[in-house]
PDB file of N, CA and C in Angstrom:
ATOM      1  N   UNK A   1     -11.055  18.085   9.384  1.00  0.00           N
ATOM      2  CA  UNK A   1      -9.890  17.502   8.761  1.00  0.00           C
ATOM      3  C   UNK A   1     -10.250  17.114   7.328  1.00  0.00           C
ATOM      4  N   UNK A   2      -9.324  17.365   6.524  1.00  0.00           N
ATOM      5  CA  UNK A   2      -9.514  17.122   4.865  1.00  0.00           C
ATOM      6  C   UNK A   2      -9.185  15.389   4.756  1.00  0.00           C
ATOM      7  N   UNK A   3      -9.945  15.081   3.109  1.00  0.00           N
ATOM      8  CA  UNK A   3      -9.656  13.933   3.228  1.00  0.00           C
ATOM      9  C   UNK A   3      -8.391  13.689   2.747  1.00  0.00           C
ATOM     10  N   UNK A   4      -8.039  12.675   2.711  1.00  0.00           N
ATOM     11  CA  UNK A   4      -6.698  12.201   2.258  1.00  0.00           C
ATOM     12  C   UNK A   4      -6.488  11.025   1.403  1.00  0.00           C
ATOM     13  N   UNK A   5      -6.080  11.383  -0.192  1.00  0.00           N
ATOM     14  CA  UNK A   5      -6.508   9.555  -0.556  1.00  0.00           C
ATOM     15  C   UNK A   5      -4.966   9.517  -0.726  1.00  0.00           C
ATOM     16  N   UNK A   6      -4.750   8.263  -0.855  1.00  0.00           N
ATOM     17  CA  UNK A   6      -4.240   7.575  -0.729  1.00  0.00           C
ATOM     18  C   UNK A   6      -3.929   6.115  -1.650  1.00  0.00           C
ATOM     19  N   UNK A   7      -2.566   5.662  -2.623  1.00  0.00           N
ATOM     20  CA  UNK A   7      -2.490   4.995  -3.107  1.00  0.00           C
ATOM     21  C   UNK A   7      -1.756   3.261  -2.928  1.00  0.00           C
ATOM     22  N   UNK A   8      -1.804   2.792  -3.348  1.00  0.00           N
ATOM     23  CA  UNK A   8      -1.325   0.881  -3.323  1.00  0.00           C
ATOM     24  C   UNK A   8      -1.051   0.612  -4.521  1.00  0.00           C
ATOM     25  N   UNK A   9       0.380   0.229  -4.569  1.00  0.00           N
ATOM     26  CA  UNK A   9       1.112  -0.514  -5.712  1.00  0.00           C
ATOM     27  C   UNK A   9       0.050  -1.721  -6.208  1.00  0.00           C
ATOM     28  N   UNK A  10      -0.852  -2.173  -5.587  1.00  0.00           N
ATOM     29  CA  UNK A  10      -1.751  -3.302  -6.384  1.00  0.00           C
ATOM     30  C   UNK A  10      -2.570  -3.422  -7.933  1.00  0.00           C
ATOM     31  N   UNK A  11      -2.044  -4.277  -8.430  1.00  0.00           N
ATOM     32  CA  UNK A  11      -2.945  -4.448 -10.166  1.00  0.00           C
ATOM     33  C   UNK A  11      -4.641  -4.490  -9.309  1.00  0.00           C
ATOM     34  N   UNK A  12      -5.236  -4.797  -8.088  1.00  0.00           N
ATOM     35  CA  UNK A  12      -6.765  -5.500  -7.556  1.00  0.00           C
ATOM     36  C   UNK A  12      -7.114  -4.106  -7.545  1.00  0.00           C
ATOM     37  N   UNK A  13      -8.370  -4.076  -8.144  1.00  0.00           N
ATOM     38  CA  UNK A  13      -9.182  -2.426  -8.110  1.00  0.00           C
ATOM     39  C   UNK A  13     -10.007  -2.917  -6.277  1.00  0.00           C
ATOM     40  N   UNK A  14     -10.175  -3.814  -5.992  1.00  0.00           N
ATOM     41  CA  UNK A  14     -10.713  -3.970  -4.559  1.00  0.00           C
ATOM     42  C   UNK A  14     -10.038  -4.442  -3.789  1.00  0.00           C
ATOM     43  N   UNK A  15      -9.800  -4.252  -2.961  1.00  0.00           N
ATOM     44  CA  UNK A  15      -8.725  -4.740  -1.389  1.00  0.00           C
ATOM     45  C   UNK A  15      -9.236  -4.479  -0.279  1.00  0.00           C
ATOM     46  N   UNK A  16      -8.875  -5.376   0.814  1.00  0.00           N
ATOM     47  CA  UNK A  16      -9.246  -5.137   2.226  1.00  0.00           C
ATOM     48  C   UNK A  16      -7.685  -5.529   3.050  1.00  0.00           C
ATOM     49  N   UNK A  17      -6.844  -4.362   3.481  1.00  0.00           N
ATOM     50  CA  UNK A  17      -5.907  -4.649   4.242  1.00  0.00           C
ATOM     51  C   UNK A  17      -5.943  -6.050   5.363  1.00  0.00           C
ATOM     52  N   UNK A  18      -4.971  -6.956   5.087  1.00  0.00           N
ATOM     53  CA  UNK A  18      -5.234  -7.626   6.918  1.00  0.00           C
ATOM     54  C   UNK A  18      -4.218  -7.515   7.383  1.00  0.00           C
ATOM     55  N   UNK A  19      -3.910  -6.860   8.842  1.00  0.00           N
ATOM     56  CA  UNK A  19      -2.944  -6.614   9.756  1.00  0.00           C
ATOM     57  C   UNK A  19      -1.617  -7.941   9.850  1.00  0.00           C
ATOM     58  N   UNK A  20      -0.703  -8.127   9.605  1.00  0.00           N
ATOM     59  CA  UNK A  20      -0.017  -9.014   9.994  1.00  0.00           C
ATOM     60  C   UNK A  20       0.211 -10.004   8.819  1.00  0.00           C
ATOM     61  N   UNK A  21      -0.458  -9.823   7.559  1.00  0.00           N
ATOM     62  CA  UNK A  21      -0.270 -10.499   6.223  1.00  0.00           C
ATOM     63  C   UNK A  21       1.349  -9.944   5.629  1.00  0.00           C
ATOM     64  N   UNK A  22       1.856 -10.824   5.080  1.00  0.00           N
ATOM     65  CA  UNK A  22       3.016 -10.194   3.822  1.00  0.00           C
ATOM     66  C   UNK A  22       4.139 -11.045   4.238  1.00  0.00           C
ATOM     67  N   UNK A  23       5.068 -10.235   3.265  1.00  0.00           N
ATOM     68  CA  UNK A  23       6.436 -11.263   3.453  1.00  0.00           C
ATOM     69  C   UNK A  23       7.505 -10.156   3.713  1.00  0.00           C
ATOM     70  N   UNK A  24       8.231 -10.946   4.634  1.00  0.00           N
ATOM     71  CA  UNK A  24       9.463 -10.144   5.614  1.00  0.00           C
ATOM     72  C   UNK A  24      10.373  -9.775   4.510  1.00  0.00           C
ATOM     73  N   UNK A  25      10.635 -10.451   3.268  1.00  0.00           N
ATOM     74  CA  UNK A  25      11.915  -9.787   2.832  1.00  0.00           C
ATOM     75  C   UNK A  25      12.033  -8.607   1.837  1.00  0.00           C
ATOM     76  N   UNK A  26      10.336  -7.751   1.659  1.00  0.00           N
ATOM     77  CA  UNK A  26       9.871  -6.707   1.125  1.00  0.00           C
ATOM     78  C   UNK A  26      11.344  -6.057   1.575  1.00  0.00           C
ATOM     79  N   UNK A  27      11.381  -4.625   0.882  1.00  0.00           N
ATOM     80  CA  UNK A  27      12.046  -3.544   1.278  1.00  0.00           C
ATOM     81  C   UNK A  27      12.418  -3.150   2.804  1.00  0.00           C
ATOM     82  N   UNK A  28      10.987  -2.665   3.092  1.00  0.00           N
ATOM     83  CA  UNK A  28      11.021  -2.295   4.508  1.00  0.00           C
ATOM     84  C   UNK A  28      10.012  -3.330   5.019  1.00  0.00           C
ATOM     85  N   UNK A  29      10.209  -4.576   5.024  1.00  0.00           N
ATOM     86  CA  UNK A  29       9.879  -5.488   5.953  1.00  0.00           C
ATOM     87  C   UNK A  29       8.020  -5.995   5.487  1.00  0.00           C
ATOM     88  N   UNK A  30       7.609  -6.795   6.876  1.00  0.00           N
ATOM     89  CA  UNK A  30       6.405  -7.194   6.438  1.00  0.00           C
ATOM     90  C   UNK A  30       5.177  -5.678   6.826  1.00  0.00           C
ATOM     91  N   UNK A  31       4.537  -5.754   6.037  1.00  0.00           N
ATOM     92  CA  UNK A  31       3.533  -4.511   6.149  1.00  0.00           C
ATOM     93  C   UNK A  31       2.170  -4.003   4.511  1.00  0.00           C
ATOM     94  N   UNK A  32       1.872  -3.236   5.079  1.00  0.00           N
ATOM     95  CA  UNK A  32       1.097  -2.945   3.957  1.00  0.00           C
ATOM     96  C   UNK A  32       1.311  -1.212   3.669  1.00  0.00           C
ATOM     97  N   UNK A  33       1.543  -0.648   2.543  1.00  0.00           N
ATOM     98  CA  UNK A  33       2.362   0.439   2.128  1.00  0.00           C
ATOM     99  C   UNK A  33       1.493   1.350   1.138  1.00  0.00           C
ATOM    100  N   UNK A  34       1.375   2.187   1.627  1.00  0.00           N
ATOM    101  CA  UNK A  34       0.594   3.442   1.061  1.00  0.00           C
ATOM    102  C   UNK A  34       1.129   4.704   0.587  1.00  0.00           C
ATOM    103  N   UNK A  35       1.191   5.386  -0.374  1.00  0.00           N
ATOM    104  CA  UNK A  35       1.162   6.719  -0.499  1.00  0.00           C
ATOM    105  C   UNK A  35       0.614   7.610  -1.080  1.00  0.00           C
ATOM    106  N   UNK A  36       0.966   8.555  -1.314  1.00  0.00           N
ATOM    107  CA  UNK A  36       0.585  10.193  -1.579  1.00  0.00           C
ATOM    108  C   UNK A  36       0.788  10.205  -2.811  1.00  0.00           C
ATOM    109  N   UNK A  37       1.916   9.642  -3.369  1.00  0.00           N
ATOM    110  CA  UNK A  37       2.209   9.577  -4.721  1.00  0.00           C
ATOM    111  C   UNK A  37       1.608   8.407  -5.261  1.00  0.00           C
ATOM    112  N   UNK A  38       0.733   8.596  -6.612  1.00  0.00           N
ATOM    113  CA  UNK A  38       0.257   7.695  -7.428  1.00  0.00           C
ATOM    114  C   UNK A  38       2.072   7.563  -8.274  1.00  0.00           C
ATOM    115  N   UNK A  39       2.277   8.085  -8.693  1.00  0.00           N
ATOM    116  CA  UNK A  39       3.473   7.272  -9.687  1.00  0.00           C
ATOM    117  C   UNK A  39       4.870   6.440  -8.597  1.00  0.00           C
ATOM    118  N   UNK A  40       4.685   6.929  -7.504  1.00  0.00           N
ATOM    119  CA  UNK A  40       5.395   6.375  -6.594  1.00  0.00           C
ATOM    120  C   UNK A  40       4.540   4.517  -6.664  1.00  0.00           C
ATOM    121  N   UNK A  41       3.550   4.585  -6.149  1.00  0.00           N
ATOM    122  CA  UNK A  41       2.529   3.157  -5.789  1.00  0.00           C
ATOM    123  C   UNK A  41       2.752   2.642  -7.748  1.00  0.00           C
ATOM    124  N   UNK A  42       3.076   3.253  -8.696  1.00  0.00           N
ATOM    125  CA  UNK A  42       3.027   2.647  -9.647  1.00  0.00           C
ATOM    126  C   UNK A  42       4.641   1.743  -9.900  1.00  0.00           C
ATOM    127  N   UNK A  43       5.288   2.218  -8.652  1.00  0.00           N
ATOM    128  CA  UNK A  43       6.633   1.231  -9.255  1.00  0.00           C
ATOM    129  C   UNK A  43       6.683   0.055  -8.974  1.00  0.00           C
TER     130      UNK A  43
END
């Protein structure tokens, strides 16, 4: 399997996800949000 990177809207060059952190009235709820698109994670 190939790798896959993967981007985060975050200004922090270091992060460690924690399961169950965030705030409910995000977009799509509480979570932590990744994608494929760098200019997407840049909005």
């Amino acid at each position: 399997m190939g790798k896959i990177v993967l981007f985060h809207g975050s200004p922090n060059k270091e992060m460690a996800p924690e399961y169950g952190r965030g705030e409910d009235r995000h977009d799509y709820g509480k979570g932590f949000y990744l994608t494929e698109n760098i200019e997407l994670a840049k909005e």
